[in-house]
Protein backbone atom coordinates (compact mmCIF):
# COMPACT_ATOMS: atom_id res chain seq x y z
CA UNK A 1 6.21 -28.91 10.53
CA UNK A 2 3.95 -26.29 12.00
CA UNK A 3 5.50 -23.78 9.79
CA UNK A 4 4.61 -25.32 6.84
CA UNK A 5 1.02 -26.08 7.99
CA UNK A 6 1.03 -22.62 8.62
CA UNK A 7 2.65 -21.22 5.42
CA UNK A 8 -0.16 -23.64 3.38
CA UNK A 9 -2.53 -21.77 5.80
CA UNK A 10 -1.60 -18.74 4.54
CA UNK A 11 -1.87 -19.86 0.95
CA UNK A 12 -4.80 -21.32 1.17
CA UNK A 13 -6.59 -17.83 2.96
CA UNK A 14 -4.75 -15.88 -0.42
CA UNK A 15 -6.94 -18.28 -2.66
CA UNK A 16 -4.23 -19.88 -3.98
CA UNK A 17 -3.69 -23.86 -4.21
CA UNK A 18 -2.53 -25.57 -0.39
CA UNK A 19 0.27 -26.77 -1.93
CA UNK A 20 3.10 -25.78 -3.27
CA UNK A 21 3.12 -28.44 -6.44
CA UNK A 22 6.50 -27.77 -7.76
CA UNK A 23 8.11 -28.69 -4.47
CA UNK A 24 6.26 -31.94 -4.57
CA UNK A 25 7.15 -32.46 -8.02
CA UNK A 26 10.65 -32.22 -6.76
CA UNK A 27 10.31 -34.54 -3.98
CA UNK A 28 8.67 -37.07 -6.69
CA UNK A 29 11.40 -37.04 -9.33
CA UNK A 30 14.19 -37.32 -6.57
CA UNK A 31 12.48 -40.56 -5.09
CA UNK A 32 12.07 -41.89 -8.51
CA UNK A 33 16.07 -41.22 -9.46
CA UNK A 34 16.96 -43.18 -6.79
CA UNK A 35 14.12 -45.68 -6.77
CA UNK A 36 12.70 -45.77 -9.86
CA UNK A 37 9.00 -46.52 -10.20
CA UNK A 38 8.66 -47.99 -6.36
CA UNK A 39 10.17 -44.73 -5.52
CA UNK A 40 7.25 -42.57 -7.10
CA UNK A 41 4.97 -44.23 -5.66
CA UNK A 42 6.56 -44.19 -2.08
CA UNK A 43 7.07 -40.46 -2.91
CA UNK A 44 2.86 -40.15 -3.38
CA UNK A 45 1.93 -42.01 -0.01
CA UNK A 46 4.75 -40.13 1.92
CA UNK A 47 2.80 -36.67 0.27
CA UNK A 48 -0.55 -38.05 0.48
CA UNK A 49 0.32 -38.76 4.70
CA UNK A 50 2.03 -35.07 5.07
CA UNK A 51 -1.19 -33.26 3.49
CA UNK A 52 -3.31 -35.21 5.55
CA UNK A 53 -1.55 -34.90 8.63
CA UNK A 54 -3.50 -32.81 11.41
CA UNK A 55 -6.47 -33.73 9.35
CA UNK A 56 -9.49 -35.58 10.79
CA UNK A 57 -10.66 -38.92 9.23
């Protein structure tokens, strides 16, 4: 996990966006094939709790 906090470090210090949205789009539409609509939205809170992670408040 630290290297990816450090990678969106990185990205973020380059001016570009802290994440990398096509890898979360991919994370979506797998938890959706296999869940359907529950599994988008577990897919959202699971990404909303890693980007958030480390974060205070």
């Amino acid at each position: 996990m630290l290297l990816e906090q450090q990678l969106q470090q990185d990205r973020i210090a380059a001016g570009m966006p802290g994440t990398r949205l096509a890898r979360e789009n991919e994370v979506i539409h797998r938890y959706h094939r296999a869940l359907g609509r529950p599994g988008t939205e577990i897919a959202l809170k699971l990404l909303d709790l890693c980007r958030h992670r480390g974060r205070p408040g």
